[in-house]
C-alpha atoms as a PDB file:
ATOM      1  CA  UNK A   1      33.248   3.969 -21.895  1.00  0.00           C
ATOM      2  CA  UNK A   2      30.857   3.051 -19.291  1.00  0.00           C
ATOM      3  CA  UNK A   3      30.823   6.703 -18.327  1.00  0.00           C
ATOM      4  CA  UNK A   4      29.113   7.726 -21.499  1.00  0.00           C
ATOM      5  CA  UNK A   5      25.574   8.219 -21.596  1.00  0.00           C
ATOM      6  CA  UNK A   6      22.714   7.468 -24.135  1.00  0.00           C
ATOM      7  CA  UNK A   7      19.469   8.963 -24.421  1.00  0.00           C
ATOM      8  CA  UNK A   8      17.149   6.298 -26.006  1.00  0.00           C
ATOM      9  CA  UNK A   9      13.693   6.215 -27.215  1.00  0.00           C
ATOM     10  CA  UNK A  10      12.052   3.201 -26.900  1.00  0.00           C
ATOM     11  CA  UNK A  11      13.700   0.295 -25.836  1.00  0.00           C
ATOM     12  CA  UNK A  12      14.831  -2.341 -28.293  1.00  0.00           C
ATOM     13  CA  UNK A  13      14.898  -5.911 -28.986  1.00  0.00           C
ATOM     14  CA  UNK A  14      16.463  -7.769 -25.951  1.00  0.00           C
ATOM     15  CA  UNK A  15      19.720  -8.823 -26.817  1.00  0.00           C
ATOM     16  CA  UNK A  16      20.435  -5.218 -28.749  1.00  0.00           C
ATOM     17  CA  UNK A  17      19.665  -3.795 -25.799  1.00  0.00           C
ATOM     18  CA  UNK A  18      21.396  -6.277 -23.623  1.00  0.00           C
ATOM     19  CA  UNK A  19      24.697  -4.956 -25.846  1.00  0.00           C
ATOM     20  CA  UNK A  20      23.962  -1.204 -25.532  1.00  0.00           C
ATOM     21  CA  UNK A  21      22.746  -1.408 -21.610  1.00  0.00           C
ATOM     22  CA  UNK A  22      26.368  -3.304 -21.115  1.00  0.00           C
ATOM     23  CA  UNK A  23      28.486  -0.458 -22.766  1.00  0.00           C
ATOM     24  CA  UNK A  24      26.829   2.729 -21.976  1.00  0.00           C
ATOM     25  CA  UNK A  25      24.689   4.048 -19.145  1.00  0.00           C
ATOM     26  CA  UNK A  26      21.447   4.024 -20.895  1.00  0.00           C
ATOM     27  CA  UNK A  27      19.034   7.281 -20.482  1.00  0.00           C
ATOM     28  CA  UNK A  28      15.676   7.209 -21.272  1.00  0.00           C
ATOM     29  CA  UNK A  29      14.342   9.771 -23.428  1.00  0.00           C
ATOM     30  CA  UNK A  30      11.335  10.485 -20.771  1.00  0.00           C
ATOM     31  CA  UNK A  31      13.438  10.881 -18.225  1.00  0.00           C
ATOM     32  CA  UNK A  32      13.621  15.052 -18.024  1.00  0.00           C
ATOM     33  CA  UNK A  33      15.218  15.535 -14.602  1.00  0.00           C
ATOM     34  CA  UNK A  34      18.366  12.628 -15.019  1.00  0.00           C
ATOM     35  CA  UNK A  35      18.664  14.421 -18.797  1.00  0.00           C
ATOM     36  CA  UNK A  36      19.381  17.518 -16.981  1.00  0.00           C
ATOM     37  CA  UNK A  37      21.688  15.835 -14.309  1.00  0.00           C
ATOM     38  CA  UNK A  38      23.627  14.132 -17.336  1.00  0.00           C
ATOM     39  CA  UNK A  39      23.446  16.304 -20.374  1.00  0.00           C
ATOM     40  CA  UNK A  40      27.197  16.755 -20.043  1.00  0.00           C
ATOM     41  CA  UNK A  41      27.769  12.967 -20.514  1.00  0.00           C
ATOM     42  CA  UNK A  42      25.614  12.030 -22.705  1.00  0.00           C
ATOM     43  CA  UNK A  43      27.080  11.563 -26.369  1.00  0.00           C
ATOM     44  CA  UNK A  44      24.646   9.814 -28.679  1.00  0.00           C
ATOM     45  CA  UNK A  45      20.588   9.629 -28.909  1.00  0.00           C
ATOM     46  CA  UNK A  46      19.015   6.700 -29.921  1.00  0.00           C
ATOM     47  CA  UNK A  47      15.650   7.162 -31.909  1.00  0.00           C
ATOM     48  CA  UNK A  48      12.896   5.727 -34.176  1.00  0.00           C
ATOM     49  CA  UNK A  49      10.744   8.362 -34.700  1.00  0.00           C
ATOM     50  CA  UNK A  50      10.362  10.095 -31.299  1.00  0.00           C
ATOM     51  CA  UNK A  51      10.746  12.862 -30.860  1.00  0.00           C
ATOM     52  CA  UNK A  52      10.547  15.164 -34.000  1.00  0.00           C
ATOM     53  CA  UNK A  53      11.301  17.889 -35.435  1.00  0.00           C
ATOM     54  CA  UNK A  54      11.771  20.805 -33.070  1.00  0.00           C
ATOM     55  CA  UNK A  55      11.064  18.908 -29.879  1.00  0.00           C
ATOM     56  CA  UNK A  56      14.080  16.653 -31.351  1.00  0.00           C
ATOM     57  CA  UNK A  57      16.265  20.219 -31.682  1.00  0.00           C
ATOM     58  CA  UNK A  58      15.160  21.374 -27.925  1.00  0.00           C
ATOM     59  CA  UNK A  59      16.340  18.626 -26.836  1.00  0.00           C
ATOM     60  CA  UNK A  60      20.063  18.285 -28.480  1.00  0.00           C
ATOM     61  CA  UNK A  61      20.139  21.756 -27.834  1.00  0.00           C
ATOM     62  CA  UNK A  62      20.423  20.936 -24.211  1.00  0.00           C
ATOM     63  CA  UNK A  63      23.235  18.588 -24.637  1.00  0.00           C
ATOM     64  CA  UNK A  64      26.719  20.210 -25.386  1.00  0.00           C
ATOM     65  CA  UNK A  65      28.478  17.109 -26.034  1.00  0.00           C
ATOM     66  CA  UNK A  66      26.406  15.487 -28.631  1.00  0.00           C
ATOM     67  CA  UNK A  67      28.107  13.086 -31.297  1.00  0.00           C
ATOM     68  CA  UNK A  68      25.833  11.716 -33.109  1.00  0.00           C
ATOM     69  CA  UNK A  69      22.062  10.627 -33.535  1.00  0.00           C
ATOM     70  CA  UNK A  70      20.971   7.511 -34.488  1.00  0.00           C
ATOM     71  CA  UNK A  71      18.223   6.898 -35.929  1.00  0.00           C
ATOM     72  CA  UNK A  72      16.335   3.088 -35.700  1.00  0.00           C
ATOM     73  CA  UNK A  73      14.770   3.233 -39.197  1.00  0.00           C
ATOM     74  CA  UNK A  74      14.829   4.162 -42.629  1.00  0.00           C
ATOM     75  CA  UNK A  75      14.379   7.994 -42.821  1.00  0.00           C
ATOM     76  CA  UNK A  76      15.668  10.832 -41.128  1.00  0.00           C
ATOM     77  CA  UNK A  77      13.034  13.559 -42.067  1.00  0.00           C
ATOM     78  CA  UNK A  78      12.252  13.940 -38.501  1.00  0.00           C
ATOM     79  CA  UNK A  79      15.549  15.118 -38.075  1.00  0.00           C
ATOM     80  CA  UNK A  80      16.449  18.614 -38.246  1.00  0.00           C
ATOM     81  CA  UNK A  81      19.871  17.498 -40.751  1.00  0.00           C
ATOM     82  CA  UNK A  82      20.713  21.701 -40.995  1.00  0.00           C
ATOM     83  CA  UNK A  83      20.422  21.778 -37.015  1.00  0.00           C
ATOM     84  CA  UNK A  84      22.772  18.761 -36.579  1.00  0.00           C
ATOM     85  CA  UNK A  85      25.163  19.774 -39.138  1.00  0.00           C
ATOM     86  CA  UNK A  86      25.615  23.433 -37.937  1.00  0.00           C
ATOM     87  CA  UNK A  87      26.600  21.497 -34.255  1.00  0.00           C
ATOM     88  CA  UNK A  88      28.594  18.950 -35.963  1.00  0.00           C
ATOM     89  CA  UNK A  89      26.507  16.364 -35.428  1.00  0.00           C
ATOM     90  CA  UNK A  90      26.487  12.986 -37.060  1.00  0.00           C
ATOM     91  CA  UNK A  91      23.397  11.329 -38.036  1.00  0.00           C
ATOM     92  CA  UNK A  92      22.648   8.059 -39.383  1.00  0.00           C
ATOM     93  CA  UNK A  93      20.231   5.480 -40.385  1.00  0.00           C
ATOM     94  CA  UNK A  94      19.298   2.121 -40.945  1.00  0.00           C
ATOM     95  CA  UNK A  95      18.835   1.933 -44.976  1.00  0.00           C
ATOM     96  CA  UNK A  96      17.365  -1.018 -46.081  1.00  0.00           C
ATOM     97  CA  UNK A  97      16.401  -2.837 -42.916  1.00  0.00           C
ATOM     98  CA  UNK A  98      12.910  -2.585 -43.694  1.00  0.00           C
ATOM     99  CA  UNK A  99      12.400  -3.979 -47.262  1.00  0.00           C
ATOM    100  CA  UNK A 100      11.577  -7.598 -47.245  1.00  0.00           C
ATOM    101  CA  UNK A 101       9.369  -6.482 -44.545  1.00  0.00           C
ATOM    102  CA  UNK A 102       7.252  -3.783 -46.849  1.00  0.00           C
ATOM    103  CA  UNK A 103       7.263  -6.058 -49.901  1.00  0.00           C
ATOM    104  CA  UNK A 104       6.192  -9.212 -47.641  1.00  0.00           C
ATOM    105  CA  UNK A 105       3.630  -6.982 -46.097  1.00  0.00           C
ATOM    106  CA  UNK A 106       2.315  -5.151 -49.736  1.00  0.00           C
ATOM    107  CA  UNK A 107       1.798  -8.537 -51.147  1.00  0.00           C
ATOM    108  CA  UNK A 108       0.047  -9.620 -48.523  1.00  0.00           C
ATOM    109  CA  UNK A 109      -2.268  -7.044 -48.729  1.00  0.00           C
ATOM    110  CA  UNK A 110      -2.484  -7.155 -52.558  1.00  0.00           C
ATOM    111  CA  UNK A 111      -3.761 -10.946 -51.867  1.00  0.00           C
ATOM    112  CA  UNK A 112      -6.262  -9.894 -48.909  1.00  0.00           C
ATOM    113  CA  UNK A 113      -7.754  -7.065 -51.905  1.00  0.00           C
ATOM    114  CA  UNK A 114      -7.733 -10.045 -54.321  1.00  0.00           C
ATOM    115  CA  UNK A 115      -9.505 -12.517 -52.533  1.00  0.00           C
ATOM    116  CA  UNK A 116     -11.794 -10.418 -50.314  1.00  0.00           C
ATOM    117  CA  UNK A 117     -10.092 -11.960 -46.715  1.00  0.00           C
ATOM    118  CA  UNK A 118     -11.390  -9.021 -44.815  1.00  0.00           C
ATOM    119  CA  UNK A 119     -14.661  -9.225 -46.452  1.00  0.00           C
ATOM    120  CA  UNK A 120     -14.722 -13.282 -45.731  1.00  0.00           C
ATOM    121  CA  UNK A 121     -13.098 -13.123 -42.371  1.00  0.00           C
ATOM    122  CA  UNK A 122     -15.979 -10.990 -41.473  1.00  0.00           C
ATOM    123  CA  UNK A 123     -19.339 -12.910 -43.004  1.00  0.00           C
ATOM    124  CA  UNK A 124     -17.347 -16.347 -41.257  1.00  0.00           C
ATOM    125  CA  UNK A 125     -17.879 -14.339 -37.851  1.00  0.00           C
ATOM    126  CA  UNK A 126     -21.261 -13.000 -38.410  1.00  0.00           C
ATOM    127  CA  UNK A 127     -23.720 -15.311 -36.522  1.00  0.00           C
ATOM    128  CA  UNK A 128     -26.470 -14.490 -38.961  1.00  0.00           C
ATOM    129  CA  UNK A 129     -24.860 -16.689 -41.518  1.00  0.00           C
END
C-alpha cells in the first residue's frame, strides 16, 4: 500500500532501502513538520537505536495508527515494551544478525591484546625510531 507511511531512522543499506522506498512512502524520522502532516498514515517506525526511551514514546504517541516498530538490531531496551503493548503495538527485532560480527570482532581484539598491534602500529609510525 503505497499510501502507507514509514517513519525511519537512518537510512539503510541500498538495495533494503531500494525495497522499502518502492512499497511505502518513506518518512524520515527528522522530519517534524511532514510527521505531523502524516501521522494518520503512517503505520510502522523503522529504528536502530534512535530515538529512545521517552522521546521514542512522544513520538508514537503522536501517531494513532501505529502497527508496529521495528527495530534494526538486536535489543529492544530502548523501547518502552509496556508503552507499546498498552497501544497494541507490535515490536520486533533482528535476533542474531549480529553474532559472527561480535565474535569476528572479539577475536580480533583478543589477538591485537596478544600481540601488542596497537602498541607496534604506533612505535612503526613514530619517526624517532
Amino acid at each position: 500500500d503505497l499510501h502507507m507511511a514509514v517513519l525511519q531512522g537512518e537510512p539503510f543499506y541500498d538495495e533494503f532501502q531500494r525495497r522499502l522506498e518502492s512499497s511505502y512512502d518513506v518518512i524520515s524520522i527528522k522530519d517534524a513538520k511532514n510527521i505531523q502532516k502524516r501521522r494518520e498514515d503512517i503505520k510502522a517506525i523503522f529504528v536502530h537505536d534512535v530515538p529512545k526511551g521517552e522521546e521514542l514514546t512522544k513520538l508514537t504517541d503522536q501517531l494513532p495508527n501505529l502497527k508496529a516498530i521495528v527495530n534494526h538490531g538486536v535489543g529492544v531496551n530502548h523501547i518502552d515494551l509496556e508503552a507499546a503493548k498498552a497501544r497494541g503495538i507490535q515490536v520486533s527485532n533482528t535476533p542474531n544478525c549480529l553474532n559472527g560480527a561480535v565474535a569476528d570482532l572479539a577475536f580480533a581484539l583478543l589477538l591485537a591484546a596478544a600481540r601488542r598491534v596497537v602498541e607496534g602500529n604506533a612505535r612503526s609510525r613514530d619517526p624517532s625510531i
